[in-house]
PDB file of N, CA and C in Angstrom:
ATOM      1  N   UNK A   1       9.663  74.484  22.778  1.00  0.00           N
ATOM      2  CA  UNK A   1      10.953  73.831  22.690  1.00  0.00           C
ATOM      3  C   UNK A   1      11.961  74.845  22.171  1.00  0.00           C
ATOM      4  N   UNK A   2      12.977  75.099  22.869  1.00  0.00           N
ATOM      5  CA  UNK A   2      14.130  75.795  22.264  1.00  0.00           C
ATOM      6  C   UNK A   2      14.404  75.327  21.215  1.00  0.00           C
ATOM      7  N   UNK A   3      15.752  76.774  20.678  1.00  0.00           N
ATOM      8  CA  UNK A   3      16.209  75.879  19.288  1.00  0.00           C
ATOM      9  C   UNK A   3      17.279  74.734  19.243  1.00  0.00           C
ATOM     10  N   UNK A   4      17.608  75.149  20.645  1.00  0.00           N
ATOM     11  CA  UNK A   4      19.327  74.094  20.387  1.00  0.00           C
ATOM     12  C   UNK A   4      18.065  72.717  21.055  1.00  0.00           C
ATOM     13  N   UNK A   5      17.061  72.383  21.764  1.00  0.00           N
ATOM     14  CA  UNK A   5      16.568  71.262  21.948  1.00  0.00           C
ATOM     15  C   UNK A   5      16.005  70.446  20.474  1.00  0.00           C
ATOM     16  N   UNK A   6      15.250  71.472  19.527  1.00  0.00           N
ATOM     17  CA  UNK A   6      15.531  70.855  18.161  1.00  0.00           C
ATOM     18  C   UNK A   6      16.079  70.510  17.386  1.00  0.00           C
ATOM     19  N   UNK A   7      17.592  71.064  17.547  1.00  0.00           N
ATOM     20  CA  UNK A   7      18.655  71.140  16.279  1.00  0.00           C
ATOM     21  C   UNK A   7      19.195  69.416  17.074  1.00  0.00           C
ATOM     22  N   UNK A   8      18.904  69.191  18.656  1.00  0.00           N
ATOM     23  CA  UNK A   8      19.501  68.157  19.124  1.00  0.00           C
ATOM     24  C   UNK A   8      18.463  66.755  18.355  1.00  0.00           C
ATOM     25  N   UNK A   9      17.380  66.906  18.511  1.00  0.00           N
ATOM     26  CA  UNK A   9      16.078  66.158  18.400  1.00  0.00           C
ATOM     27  C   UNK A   9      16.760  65.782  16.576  1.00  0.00           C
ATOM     28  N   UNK A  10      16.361  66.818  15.897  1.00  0.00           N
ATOM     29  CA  UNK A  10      17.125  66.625  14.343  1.00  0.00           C
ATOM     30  C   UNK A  10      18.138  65.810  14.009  1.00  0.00           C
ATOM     31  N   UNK A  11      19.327  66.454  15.063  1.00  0.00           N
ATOM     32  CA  UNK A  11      20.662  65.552  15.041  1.00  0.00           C
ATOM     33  C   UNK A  11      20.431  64.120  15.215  1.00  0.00           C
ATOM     34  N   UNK A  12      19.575  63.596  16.221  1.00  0.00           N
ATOM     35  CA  UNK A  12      19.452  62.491  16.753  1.00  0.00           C
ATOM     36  C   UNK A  12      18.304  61.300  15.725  1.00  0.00           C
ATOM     37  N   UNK A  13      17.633  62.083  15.041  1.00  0.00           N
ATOM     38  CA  UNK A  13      16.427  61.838  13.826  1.00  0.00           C
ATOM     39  C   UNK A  13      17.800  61.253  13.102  1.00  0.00           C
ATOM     40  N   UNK A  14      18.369  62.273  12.255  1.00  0.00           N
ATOM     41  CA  UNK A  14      19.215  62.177  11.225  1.00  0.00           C
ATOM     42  C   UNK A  14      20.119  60.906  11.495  1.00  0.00           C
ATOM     43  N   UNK A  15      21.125  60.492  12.706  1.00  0.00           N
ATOM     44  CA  UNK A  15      21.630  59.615  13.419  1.00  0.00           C
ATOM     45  C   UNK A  15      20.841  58.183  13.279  1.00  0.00           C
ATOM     46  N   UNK A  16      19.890  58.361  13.546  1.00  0.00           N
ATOM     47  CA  UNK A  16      19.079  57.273  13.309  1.00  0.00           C
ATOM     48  C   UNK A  16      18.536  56.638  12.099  1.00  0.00           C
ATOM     49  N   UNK A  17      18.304  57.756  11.425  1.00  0.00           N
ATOM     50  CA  UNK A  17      17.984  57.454  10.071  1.00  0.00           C
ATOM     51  C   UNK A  17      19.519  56.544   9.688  1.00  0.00           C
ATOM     52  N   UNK A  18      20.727  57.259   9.546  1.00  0.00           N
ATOM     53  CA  UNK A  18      21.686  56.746   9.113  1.00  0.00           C
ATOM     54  C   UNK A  18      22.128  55.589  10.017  1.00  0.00           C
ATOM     55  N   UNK A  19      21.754  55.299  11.006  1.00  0.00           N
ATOM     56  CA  UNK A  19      22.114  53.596  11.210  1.00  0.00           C
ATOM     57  C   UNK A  19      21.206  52.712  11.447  1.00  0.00           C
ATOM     58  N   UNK A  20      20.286  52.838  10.827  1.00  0.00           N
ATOM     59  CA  UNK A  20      18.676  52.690  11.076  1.00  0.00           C
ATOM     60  C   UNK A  20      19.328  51.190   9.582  1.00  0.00           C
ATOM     61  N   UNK A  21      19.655  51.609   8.568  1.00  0.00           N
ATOM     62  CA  UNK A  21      20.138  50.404   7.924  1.00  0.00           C
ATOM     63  C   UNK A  21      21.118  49.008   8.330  1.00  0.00           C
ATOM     64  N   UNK A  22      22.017  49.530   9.491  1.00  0.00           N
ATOM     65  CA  UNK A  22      22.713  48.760  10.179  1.00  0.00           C
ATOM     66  C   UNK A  22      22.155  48.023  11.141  1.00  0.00           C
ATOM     67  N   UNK A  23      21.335  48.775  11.507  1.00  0.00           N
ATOM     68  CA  UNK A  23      20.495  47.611  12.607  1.00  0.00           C
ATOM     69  C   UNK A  23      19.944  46.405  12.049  1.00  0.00           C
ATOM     70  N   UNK A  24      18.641  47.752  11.085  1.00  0.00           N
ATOM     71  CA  UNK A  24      18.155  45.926  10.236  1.00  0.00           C
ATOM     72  C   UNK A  24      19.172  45.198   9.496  1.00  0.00           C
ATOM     73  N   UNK A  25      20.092  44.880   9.211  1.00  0.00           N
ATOM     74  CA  UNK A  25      20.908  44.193   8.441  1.00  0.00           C
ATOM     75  C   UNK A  25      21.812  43.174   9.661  1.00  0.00           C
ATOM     76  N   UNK A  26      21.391  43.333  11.092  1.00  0.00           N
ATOM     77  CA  UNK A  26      21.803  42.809  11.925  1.00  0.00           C
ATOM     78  C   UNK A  26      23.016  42.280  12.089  1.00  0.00           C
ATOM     79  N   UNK A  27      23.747  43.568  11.928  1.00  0.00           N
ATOM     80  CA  UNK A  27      25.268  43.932  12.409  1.00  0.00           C
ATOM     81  C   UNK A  27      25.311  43.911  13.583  1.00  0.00           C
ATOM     82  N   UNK A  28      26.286  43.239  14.056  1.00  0.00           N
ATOM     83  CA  UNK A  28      26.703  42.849  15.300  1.00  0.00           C
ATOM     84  C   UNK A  28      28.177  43.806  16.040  1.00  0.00           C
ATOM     85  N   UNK A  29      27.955  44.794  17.029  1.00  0.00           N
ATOM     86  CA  UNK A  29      28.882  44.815  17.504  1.00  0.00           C
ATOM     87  C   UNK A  29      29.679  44.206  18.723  1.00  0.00           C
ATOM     88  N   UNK A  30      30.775  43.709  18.747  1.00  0.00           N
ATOM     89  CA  UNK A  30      31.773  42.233  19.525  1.00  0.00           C
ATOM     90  C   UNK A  30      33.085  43.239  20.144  1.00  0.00           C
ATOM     91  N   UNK A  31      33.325  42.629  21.244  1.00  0.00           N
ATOM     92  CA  UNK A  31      34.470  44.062  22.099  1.00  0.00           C
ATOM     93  C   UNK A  31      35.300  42.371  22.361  1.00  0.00           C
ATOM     94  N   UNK A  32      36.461  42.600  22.132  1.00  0.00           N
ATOM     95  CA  UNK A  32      37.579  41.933  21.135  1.00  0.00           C
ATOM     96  C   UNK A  32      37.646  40.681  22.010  1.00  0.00           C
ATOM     97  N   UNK A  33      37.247  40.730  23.334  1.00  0.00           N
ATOM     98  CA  UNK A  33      37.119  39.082  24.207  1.00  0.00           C
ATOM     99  C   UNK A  33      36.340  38.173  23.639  1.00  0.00           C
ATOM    100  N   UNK A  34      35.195  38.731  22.162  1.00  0.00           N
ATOM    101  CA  UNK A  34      34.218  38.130  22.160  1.00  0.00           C
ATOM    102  C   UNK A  34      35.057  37.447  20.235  1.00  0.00           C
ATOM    103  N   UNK A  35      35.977  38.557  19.806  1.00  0.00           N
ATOM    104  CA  UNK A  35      36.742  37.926  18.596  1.00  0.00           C
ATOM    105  C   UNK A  35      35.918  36.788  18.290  1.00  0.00           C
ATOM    106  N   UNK A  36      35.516  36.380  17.058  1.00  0.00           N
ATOM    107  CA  UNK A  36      36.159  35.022  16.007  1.00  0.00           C
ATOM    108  C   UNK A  36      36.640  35.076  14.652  1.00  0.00           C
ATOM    109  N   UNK A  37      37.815  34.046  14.886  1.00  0.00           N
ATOM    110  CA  UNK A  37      38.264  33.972  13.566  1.00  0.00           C
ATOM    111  C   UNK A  37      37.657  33.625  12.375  1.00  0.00           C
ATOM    112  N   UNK A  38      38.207  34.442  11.381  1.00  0.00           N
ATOM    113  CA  UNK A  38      36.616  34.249   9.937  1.00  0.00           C
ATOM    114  C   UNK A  38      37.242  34.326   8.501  1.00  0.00           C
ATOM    115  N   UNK A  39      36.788  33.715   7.742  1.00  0.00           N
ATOM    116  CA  UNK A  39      37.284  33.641   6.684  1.00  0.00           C
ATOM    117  C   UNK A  39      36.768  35.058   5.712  1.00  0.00           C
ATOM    118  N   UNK A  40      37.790  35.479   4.814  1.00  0.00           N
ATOM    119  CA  UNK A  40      37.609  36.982   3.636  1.00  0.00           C
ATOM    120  C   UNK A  40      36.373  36.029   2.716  1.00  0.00           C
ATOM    121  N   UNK A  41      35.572  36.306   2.186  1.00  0.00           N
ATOM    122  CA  UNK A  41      35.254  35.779   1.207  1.00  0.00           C
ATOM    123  C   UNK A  41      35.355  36.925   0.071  1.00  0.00           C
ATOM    124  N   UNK A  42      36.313  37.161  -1.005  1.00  0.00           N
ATOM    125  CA  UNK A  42      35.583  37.751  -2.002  1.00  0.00           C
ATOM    126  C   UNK A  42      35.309  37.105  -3.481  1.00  0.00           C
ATOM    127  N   UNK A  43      34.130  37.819  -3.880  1.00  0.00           N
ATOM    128  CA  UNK A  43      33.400  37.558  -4.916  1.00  0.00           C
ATOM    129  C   UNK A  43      33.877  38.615  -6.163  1.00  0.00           C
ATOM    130  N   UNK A  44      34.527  37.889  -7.246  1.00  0.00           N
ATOM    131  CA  UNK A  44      34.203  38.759  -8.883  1.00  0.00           C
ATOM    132  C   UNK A  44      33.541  38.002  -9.316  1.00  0.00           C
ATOM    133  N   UNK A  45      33.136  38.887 -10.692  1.00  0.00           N
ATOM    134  CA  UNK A  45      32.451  38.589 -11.798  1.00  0.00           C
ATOM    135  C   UNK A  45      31.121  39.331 -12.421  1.00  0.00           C
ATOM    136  N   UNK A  46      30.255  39.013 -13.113  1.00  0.00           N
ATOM    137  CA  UNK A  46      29.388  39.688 -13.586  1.00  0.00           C
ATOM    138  C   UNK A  46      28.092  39.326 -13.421  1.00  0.00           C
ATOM    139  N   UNK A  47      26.719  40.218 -13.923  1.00  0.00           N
ATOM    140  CA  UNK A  47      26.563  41.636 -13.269  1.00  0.00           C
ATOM    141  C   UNK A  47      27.289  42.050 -12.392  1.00  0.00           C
ATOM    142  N   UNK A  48      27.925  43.536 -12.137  1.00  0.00           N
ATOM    143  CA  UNK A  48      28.109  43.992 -10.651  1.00  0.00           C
ATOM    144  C   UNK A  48      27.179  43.889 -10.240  1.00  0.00           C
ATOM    145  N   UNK A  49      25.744  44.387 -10.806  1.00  0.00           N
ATOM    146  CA  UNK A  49      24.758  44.983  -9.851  1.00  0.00           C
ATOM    147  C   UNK A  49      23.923  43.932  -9.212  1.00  0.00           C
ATOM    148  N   UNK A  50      24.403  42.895  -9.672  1.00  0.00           N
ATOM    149  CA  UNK A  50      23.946  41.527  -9.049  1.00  0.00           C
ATOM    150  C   UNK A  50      23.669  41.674  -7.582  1.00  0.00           C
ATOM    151  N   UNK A  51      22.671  41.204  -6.907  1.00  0.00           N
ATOM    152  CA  UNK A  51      22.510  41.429  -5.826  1.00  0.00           C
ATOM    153  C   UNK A  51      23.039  39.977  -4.620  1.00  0.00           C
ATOM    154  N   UNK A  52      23.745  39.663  -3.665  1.00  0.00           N
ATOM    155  CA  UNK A  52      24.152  38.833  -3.270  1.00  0.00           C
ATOM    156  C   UNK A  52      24.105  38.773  -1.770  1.00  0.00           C
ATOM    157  N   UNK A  53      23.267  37.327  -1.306  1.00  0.00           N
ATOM    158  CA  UNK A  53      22.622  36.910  -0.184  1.00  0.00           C
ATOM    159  C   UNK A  53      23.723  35.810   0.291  1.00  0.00           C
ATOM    160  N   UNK A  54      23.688  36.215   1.739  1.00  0.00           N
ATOM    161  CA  UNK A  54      24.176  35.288   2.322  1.00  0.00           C
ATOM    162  C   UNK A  54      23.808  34.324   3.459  1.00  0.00           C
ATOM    163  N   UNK A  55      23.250  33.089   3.769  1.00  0.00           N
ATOM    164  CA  UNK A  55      22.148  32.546   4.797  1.00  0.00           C
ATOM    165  C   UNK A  55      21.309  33.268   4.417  1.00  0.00           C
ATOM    166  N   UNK A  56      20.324  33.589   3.486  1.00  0.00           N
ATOM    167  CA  UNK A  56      19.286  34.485   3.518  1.00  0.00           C
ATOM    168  C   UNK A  56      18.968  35.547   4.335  1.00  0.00           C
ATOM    169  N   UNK A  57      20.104  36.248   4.340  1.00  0.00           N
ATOM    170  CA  UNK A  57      20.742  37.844   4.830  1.00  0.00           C
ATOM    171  C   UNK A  57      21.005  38.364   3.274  1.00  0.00           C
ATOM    172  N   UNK A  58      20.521  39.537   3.265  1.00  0.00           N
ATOM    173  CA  UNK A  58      21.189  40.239   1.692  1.00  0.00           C
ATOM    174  C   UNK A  58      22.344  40.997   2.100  1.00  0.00           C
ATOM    175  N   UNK A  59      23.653  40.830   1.514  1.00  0.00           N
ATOM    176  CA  UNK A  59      24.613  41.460   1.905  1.00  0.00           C
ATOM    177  C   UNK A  59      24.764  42.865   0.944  1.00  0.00           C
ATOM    178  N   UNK A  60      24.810  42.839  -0.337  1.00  0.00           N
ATOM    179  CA  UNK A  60      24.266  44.065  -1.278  1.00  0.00           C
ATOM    180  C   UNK A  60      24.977  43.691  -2.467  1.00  0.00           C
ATOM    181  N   UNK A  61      25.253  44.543  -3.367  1.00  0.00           N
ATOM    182  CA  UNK A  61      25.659  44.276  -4.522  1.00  0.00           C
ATOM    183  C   UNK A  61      27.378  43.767  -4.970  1.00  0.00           C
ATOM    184  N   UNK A  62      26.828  43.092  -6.243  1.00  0.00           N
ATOM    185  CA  UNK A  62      28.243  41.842  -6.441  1.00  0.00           C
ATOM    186  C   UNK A  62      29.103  43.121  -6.021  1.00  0.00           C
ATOM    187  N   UNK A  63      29.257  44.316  -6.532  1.00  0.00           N
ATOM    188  CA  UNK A  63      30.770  44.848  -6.815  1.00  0.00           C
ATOM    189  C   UNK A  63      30.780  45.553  -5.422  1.00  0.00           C
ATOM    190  N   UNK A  64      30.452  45.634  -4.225  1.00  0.00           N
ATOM    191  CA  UNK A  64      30.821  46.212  -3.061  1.00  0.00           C
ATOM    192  C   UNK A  64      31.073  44.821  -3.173  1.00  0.00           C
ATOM    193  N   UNK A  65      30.906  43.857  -2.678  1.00  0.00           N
ATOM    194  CA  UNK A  65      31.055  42.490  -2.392  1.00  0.00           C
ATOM    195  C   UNK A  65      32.443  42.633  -2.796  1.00  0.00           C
ATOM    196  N   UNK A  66      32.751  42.812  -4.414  1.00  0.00           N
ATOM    197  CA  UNK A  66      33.778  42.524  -4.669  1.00  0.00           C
ATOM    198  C   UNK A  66      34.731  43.070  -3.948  1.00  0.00           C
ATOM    199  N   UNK A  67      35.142  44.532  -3.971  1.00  0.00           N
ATOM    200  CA  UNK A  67      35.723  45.364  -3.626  1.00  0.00           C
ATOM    201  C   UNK A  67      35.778  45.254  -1.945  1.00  0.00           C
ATOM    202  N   UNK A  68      34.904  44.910  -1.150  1.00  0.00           N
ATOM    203  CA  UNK A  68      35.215  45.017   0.429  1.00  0.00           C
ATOM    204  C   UNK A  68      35.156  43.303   0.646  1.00  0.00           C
ATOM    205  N   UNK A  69      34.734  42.221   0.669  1.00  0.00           N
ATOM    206  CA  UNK A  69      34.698  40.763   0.987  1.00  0.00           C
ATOM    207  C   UNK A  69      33.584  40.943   1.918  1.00  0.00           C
ATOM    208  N   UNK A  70      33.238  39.415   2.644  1.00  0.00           N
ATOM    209  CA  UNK A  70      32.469  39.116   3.589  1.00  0.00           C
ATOM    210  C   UNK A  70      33.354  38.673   4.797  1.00  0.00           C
ATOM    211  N   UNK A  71      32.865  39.024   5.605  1.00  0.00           N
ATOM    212  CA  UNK A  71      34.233  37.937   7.238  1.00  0.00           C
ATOM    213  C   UNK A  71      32.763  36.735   6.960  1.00  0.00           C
ATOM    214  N   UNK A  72      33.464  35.574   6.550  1.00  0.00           N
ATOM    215  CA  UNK A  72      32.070  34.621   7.245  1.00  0.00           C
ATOM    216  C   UNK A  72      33.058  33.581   8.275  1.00  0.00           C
ATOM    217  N   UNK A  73      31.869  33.562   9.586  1.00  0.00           N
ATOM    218  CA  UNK A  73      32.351  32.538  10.819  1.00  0.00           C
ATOM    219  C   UNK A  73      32.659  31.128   9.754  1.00  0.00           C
ATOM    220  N   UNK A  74      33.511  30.567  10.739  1.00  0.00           N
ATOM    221  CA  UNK A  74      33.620  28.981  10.495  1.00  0.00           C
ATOM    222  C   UNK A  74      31.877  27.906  10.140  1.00  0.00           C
ATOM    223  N   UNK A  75      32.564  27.649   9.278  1.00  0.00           N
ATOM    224  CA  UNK A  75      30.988  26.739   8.813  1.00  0.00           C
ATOM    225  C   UNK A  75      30.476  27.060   7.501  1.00  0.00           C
ATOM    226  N   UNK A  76      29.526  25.846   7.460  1.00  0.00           N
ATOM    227  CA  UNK A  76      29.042  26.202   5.849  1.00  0.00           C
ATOM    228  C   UNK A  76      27.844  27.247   5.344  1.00  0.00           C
ATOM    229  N   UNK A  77      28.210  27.599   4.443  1.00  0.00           N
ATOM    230  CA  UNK A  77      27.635  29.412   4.280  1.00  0.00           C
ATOM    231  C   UNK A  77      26.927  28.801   2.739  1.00  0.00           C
ATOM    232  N   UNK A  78      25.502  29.293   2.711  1.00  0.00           N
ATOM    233  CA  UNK A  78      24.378  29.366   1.443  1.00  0.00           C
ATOM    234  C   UNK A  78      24.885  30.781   0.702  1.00  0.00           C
ATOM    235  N   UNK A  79      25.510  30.630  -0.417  1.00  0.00           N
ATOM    236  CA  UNK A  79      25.485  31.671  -0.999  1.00  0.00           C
ATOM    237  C   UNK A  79      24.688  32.070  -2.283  1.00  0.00           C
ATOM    238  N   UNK A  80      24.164  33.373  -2.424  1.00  0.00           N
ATOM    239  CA  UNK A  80      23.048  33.244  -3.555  1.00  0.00           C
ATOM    240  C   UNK A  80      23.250  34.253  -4.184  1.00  0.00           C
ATOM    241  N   UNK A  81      23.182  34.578  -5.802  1.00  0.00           N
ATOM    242  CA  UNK A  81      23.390  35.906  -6.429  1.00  0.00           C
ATOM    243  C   UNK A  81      22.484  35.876  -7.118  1.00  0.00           C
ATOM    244  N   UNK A  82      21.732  37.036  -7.686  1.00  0.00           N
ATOM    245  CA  UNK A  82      20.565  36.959  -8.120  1.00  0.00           C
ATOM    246  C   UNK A  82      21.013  38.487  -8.869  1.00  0.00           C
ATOM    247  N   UNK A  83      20.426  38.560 -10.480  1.00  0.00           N
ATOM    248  CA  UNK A  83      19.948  39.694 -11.589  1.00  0.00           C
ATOM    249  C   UNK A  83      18.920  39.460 -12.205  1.00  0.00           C
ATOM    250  N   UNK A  84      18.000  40.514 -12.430  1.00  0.00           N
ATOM    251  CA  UNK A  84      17.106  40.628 -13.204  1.00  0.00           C
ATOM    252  C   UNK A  84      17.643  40.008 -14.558  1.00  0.00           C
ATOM    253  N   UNK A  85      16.878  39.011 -15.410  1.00  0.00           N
ATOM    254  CA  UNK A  85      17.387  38.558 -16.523  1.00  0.00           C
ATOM    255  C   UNK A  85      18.290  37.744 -16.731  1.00  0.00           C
ATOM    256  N   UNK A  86      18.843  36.811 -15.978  1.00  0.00           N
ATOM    257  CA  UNK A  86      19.679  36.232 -15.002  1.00  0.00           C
ATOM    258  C   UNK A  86      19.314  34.735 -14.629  1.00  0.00           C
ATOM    259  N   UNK A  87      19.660  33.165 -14.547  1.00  0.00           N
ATOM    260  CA  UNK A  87      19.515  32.635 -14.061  1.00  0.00           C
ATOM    261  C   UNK A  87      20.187  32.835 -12.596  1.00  0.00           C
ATOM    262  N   UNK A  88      19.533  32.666 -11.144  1.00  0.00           N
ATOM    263  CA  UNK A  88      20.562  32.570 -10.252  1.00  0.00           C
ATOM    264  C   UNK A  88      21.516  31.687  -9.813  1.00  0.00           C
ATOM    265  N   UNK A  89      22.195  31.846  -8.776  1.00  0.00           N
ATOM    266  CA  UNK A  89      23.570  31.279  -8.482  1.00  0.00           C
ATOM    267  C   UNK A  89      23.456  31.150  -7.087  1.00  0.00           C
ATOM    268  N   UNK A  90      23.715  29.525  -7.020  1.00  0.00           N
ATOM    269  CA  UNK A  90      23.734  28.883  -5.284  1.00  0.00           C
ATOM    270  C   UNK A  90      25.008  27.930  -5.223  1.00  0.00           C
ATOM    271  N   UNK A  91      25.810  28.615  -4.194  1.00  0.00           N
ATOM    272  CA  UNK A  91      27.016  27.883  -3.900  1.00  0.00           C
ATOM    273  C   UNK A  91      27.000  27.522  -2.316  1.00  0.00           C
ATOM    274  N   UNK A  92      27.330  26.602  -1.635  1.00  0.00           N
ATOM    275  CA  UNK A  92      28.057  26.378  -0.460  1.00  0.00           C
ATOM    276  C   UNK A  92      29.651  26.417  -0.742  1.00  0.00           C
ATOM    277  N   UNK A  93      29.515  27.237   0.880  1.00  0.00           N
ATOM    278  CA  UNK A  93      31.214  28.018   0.581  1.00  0.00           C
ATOM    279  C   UNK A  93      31.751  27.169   2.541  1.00  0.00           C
ATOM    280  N   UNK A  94      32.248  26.540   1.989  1.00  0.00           N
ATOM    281  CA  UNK A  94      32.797  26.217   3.537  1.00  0.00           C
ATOM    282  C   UNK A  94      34.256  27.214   3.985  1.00  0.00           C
ATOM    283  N   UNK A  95      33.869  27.756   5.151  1.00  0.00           N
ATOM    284  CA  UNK A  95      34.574  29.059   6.149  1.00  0.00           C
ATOM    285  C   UNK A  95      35.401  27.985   6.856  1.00  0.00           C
ATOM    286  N   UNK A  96      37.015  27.522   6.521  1.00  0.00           N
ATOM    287  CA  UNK A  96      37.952  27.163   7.949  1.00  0.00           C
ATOM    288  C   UNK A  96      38.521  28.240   8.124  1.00  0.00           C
ATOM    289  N   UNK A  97      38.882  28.985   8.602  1.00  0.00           N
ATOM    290  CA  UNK A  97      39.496  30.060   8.982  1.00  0.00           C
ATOM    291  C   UNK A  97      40.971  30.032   9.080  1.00  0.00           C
ATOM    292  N   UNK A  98      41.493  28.806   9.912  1.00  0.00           N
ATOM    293  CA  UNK A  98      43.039  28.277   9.980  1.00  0.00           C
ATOM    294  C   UNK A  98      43.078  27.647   8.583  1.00  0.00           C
ATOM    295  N   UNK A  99      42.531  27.160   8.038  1.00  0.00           N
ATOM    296  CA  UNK A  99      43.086  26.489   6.506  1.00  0.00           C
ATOM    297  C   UNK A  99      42.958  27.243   5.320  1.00  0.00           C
ATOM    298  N   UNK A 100      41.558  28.209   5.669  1.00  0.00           N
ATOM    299  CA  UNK A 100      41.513  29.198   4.474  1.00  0.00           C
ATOM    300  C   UNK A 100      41.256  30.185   4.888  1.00  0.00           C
ATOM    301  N   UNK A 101      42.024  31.211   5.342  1.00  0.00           N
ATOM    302  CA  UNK A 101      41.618  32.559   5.554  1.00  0.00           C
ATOM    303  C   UNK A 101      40.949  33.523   4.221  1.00  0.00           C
ATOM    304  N   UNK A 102      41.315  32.742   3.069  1.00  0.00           N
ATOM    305  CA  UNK A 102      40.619  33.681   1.896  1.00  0.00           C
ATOM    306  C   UNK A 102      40.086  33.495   0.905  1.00  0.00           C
ATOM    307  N   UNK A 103      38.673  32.908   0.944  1.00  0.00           N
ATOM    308  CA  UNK A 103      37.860  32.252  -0.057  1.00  0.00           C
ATOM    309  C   UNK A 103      37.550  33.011  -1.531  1.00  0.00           C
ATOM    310  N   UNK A 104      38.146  32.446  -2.939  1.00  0.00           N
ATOM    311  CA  UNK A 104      37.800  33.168  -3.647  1.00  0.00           C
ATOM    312  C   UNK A 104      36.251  32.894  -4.763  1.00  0.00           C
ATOM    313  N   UNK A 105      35.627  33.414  -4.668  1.00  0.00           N
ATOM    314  CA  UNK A 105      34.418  32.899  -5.946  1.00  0.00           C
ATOM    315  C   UNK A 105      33.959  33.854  -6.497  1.00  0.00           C
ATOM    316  N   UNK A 106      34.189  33.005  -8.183  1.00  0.00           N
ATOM    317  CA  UNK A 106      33.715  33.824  -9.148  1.00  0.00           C
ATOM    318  C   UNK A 106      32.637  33.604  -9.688  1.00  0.00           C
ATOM    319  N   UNK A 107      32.160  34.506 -10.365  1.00  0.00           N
ATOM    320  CA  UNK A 107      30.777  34.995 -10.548  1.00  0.00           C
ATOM    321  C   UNK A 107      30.370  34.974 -12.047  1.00  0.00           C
ATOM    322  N   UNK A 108      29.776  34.213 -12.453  1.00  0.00           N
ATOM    323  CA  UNK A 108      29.602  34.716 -14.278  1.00  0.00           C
ATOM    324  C   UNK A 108      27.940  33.992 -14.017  1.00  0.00           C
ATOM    325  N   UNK A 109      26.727  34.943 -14.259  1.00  0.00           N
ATOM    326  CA  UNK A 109      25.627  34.424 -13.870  1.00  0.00           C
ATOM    327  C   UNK A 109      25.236  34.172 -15.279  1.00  0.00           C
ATOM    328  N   UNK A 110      24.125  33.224 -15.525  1.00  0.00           N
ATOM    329  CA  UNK A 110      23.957  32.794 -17.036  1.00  0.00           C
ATOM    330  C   UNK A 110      22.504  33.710 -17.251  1.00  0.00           C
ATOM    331  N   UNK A 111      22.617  34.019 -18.539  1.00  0.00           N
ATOM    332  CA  UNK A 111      21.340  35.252 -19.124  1.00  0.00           C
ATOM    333  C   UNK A 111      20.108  34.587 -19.345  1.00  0.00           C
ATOM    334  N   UNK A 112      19.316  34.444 -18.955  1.00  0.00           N
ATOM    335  CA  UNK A 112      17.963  33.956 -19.324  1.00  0.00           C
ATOM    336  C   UNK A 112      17.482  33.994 -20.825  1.00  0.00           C
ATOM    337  N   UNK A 113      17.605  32.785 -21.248  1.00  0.00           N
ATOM    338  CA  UNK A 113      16.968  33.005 -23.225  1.00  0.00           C
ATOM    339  C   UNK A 113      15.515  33.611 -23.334  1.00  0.00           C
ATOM    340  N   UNK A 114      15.792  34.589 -24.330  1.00  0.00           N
ATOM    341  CA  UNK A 114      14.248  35.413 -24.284  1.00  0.00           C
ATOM    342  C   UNK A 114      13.594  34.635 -25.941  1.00  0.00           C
TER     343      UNK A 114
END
């Protein structure tokens, strides 16, 4: 094998590796005929490092959450936050999109008595 056929093979390894997380997390790409309108959801509060599920999809931690939101479709959405040491947190978040484009929920998870 040549070198530029490896450095391609590498490139294409590396490529994969890096969206190799996007796949499993079953990101969807939509070419704009396919659009829907969706509600922001963002989340504060504490732990950041809280980890936060959505339909039993893990979306990742409270403070990306915080800082970027969720688009969720129209309909009612299981939301779950979970910390080590932590009781967890289950909300239904209903998505109208025309009535609420921007869902806010806050986050204060309760500490487990030791």
């Amino acid at each position: 094998m040549h070198g530029h056929a490896r450095a391609s093979l590498r490139l294409r390894a590396a490529v994969l590796g890096v969206l190799g997380p996007v796949v499993w997390l079953g990101c969807e790409v939509q070419s704009p005929h396919d659009a829907v309108m969706t509600s922001s959801l963002r989340m504060h509060g504490t732990p950041p490092d809280a980890m936060v599920t959505i339909d039993e999809q893990l979306v990742g931690p409270l403070a990306v959450v915080a800082a970027r939101g969720v688009a969720l479709r129209p309909g009612t959405h299981q939301v779950t936050v979970e910390a080590a040491g932590f009781f967890p947190m289950d909300r239904l978040v209903e998505s109208s999109p025309a009535t609420t484009p921007r869902i806010d929920l806050p986050v204060e998870l309760v500490p487990v008595p030791r």
